[in-house]
Protein backbone atom coordinates (compact mmCIF):
# COMPACT_ATOMS: atom_id res chain seq x y z
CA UNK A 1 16.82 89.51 125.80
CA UNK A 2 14.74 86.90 123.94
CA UNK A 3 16.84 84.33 122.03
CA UNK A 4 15.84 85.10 118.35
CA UNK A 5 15.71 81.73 116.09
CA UNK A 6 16.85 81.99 112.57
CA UNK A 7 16.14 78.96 110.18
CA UNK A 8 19.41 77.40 108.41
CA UNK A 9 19.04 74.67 106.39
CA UNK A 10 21.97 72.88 109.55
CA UNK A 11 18.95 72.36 111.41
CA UNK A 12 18.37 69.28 112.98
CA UNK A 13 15.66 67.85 110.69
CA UNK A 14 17.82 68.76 107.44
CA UNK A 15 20.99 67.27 108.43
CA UNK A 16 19.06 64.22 109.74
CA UNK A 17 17.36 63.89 106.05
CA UNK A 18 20.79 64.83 104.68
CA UNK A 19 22.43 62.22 106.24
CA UNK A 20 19.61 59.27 105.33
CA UNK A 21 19.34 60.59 101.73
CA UNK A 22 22.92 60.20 101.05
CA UNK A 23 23.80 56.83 100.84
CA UNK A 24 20.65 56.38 98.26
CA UNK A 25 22.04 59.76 96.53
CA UNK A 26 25.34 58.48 96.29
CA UNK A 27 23.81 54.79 94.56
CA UNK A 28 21.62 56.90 92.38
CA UNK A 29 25.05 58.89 91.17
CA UNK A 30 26.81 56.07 90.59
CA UNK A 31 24.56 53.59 88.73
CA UNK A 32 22.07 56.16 87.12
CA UNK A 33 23.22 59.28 86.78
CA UNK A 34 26.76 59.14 86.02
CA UNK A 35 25.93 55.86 83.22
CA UNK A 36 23.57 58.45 81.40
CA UNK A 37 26.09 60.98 81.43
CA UNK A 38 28.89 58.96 80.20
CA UNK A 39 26.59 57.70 77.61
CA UNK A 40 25.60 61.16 76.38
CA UNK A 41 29.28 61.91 76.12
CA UNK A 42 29.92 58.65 74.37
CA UNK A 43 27.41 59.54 71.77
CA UNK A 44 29.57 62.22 70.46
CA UNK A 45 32.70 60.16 70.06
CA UNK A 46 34.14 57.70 67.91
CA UNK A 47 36.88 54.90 69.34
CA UNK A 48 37.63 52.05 71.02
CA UNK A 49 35.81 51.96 73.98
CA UNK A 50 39.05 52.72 76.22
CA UNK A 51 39.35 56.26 77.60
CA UNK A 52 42.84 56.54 75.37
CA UNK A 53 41.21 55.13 71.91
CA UNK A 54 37.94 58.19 72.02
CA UNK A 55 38.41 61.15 70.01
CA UNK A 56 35.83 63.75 69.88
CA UNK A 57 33.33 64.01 66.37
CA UNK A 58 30.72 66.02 67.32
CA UNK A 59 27.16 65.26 65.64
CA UNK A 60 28.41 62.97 62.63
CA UNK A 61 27.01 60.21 64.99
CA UNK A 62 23.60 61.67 64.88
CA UNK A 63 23.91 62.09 61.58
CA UNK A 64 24.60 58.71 60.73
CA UNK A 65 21.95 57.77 62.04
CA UNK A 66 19.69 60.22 60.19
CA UNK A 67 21.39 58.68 57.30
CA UNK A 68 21.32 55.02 58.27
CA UNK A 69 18.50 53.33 56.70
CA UNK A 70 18.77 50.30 58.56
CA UNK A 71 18.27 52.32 61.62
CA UNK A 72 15.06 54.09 60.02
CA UNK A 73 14.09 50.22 59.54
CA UNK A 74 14.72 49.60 62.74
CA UNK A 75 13.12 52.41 64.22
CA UNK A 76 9.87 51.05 61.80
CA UNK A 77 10.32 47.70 62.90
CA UNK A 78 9.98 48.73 66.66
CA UNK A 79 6.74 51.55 66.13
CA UNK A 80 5.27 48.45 64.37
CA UNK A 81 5.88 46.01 67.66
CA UNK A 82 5.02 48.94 69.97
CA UNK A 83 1.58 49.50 68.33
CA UNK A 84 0.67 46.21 67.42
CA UNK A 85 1.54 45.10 71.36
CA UNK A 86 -0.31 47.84 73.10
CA UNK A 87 -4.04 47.66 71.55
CA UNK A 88 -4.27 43.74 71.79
CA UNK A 89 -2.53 43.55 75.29
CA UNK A 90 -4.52 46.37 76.85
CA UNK A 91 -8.34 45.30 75.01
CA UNK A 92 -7.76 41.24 76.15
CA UNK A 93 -6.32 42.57 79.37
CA UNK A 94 -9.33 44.83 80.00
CA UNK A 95 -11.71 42.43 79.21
CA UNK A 96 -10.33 39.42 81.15
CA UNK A 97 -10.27 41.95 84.05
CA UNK A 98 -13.55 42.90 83.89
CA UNK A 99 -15.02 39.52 83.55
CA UNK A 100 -12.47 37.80 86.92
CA UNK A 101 -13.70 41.46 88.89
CA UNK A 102 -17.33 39.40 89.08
CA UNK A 103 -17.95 36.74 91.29
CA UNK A 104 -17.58 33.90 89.04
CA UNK A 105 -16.43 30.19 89.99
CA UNK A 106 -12.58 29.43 90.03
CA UNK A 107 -11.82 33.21 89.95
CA UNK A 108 -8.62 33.05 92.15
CA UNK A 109 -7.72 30.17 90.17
CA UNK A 110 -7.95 31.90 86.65
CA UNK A 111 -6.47 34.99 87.97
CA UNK A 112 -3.30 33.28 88.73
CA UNK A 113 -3.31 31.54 85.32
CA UNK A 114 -3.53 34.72 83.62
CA UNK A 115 -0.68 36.46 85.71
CA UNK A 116 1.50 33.57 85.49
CA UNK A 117 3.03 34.30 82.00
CA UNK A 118 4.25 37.98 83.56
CA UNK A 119 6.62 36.11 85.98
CA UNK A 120 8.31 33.95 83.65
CA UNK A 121 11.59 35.00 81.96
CA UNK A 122 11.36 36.61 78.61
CA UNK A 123 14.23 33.76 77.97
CA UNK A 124 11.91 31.26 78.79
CA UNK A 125 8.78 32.46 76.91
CA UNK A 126 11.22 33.21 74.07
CA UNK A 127 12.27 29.98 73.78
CA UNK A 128 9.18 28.24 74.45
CA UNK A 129 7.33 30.07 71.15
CA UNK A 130 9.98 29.46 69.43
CA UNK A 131 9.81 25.52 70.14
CA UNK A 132 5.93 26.39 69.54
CA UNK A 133 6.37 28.02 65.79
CA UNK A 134 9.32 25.82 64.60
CA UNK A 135 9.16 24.41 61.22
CA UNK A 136 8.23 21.17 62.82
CA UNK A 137 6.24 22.88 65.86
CA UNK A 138 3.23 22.11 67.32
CA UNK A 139 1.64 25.12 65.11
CA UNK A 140 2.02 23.80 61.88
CA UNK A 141 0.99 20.38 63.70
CA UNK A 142 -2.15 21.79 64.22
CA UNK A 143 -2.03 23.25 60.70
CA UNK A 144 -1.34 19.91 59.22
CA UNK A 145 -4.67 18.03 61.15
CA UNK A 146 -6.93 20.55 59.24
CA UNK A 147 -4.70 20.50 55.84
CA UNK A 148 -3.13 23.85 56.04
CA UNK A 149 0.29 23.36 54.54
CA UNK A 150 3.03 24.61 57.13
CA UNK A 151 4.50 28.10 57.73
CA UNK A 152 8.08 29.18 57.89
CA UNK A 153 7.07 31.31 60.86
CA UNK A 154 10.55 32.52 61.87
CA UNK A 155 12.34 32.64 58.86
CA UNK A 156 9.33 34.79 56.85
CA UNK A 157 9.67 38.33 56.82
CA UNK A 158 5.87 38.31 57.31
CA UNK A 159 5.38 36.60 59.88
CA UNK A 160 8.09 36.43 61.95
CA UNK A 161 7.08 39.95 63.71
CA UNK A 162 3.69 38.71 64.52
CA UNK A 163 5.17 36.15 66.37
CA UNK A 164 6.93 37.69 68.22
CA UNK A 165 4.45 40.16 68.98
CA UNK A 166 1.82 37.52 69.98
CA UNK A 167 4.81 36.48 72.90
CA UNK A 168 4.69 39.95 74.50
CA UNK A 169 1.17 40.38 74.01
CA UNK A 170 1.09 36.92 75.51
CA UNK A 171 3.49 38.18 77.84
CA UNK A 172 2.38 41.72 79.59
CA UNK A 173 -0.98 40.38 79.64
CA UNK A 174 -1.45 39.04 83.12
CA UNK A 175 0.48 42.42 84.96
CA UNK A 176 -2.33 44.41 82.65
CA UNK A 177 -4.92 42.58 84.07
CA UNK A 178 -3.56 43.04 87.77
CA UNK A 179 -3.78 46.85 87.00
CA UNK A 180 -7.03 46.74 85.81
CA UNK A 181 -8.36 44.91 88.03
CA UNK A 182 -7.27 47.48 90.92
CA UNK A 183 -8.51 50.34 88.95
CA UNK A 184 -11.72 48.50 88.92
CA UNK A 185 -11.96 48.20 92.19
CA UNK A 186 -11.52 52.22 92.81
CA UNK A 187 -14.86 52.84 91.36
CA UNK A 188 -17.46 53.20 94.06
CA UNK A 189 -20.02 50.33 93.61
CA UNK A 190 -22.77 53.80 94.07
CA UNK A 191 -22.87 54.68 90.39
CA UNK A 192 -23.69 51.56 89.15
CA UNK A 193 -26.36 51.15 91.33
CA UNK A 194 -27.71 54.32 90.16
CA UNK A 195 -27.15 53.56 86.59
CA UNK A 196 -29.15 50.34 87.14
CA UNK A 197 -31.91 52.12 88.89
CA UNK A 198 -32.05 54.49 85.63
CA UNK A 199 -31.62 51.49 83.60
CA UNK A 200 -28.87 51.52 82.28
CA UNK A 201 -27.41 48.43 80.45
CA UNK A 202 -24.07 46.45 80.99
CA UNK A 203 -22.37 48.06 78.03
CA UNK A 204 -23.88 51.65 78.81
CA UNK A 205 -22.11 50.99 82.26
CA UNK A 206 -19.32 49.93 80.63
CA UNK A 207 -18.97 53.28 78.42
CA UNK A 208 -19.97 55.67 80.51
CA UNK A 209 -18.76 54.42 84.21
CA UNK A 210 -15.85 52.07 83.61
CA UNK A 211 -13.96 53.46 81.14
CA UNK A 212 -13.87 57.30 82.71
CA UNK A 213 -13.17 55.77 86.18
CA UNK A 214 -10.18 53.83 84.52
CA UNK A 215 -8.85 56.66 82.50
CA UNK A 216 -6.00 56.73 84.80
CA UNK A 217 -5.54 53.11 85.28
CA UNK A 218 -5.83 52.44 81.08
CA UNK A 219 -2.74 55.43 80.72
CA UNK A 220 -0.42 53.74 82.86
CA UNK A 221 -1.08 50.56 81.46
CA UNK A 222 -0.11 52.32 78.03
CA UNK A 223 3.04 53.90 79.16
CA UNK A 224 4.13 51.25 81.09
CA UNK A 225 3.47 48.26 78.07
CA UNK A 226 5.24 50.58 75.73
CA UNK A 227 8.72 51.00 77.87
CA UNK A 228 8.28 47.29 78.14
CA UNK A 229 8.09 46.99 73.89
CA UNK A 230 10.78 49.65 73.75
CA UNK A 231 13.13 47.81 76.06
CA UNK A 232 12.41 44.73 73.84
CA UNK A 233 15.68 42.37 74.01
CA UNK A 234 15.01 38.61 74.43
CA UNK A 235 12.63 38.41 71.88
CA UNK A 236 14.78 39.41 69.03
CA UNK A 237 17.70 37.63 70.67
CA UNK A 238 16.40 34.21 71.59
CA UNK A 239 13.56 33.79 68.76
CA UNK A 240 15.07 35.53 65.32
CA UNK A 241 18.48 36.97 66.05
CA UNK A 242 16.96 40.16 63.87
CA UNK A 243 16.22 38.14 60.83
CA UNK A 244 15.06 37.37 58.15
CA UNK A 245 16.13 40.08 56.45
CA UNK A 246 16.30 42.53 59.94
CA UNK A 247 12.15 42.43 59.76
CA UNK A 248 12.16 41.61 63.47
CA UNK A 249 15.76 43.51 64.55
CA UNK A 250 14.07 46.21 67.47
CA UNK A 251 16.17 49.01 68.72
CA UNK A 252 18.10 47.93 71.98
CA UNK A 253 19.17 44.80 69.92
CA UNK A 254 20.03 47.06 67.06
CA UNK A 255 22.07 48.91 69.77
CA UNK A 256 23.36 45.86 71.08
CA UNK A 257 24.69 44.64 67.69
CA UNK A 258 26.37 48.16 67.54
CA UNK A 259 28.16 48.30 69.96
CA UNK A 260 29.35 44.53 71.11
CA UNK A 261 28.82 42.83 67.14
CA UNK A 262 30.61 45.76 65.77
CA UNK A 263 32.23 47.33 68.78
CA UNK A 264 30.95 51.06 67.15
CA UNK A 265 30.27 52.36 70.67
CA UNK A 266 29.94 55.96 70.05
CA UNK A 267 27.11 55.35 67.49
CA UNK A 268 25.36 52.37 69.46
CA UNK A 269 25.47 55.30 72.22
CA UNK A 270 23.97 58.10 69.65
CA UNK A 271 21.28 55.04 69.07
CA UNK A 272 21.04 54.54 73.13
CA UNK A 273 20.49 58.16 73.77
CA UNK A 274 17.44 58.59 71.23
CA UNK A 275 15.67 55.61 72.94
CA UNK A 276 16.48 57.42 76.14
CA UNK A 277 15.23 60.76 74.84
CA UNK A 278 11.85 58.67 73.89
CA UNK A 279 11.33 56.71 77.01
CA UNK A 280 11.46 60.56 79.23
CA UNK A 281 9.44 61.63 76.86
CA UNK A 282 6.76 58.54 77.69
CA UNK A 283 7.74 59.35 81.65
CA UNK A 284 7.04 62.73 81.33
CA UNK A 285 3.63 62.37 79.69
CA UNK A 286 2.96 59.68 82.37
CA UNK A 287 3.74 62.18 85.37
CA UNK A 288 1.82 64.88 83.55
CA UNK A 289 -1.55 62.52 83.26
CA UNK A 290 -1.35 61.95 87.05
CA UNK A 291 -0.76 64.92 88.05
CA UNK A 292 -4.08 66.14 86.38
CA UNK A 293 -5.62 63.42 87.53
């Protein structure tokens, strides 16, 4: 009698992917999973941050926050670096990558220039604009030789946020150009050989072959810059501290204030959560583009 096989998922190949998967499912548990779950939990309590000190409220975090108007500040203060980070990042980043993608002299050379900033610390760049945009900087320096009387850069709620903006910009602006310059180099040489046979010129290439053919490569560059805006730390931290006047205070430093300034852990967690909900939300959309794509 022939031996009939029947397919259980104890087969060999299953248990073998079991067994490889688990040590990297167990890590994933531990240091992803389980933090976000604790932290949704948190975001519903009130308490000292010891198991015996939290006591159950319900929404009333939430709520506060509704009701919070610094946090509606905050929320406006980090839409406003978010934006104003994104266009100039990705339109200088584009344009740099377009112009090192031709054979030009010192291209290696400049390409490393303009990546280097990506691979410094956020500490470091921090504190080097702030050195930069000091009372007594080397701005208003400059601003003195042409008879511009100085700026308060970092203590004006004007322009402190532009400042700090013009770091990340400065910042993301080389690991833009990287990605750009790879999507560039996806685009079969072909069609603009037969745009220049039909005579087409550089910026009709430029509109109609570049930018489709990048349409990928320009979305990630947009979800990815604005996780990096929405994670934005340092900057806050090292060059303002929030101030003046919380212009520059962005939301994980607003949560960070929360919850080890103030030791309000349940709300700093209700804060936590809605930058969570936002950043799956950017994920999502991200996963959705590509799979189209």
């Amino acid at each position: 009698m022939p031996k009939i096989y029947t397919k259980s998922w104890l087969d060999n190949d299953t248990v073998a992917a079991w067994i490889f998967l688990t040590p990297a499912l167990i890590l994933l548990g531990l240091f992803i999973i389980w933090p976000i779950a604790y932290l949704f939990y948190l975001s519903f309590t009130a308490g000292s941050f010891t198991l015996k000190g939290i006591y159950w409220i319900g929404l009333k975090n939430y709520t506060r926050l509704l009701l919070d108007p610094d946090f509606w500040q905050v929320l406006g203060n980090t839409l406003y670096f978010t934006v104003a980070t994104i266009i100039p990042s990705l339109v200088i980043s584009l344009g740099l990558a377009v112009l090192l993608n031709r054979s030009i002299p010192l291209r290696g050379i400049l390409r490393s220039a303009y990546f280097l900033p990506s691979i410094i610390s956020l500490v470091a760049a921090g504190l080097g604009f702030r050195w930069l945009f000091q009372t007594s900087g080397p701005v208003n320096g400059l601003l003195d030789f042409f008879g511009i009387p100085a700026i308060s850069w970092l203590a004006d709620t004007f322009w402190a946020m532009p400042v700090i903006i013009l770091m990340s910009i400065w910042k993301q602006l080389g690991f833009n150009m990287v990605v750009f310059l790879a999507g560039l180099q996806a685009i079969p040489p072909s069609r603009y050989e037969a745009a220049d046979l039909d005579g087409a010129n550089a910026w009709q290439q430029f509109w109609y072959i570049t930018l489709p053919g990048l349409r990928p490569t320009v979305i990630f560059a947009i979800i990815t810059t604005a996780i990096f805006t929405l994670r934005g730390f340092e900057q806050s931290y090292v060059m303002t501290g929030g101030g003046p006047l919380n212009s520059t205070n962005l939301l994980v430093y607003y949560i960070y204030q929360e919850a080890f300034a103030q030791f309000d852990f349940g709300y700093a967690a209700a804060a936590a959560t809605v930058l969570l909900a936002v950043t799956l939300v950017l994920v999502y959309l991200q996963l959705q583009t590509w799979g189209e794509e």
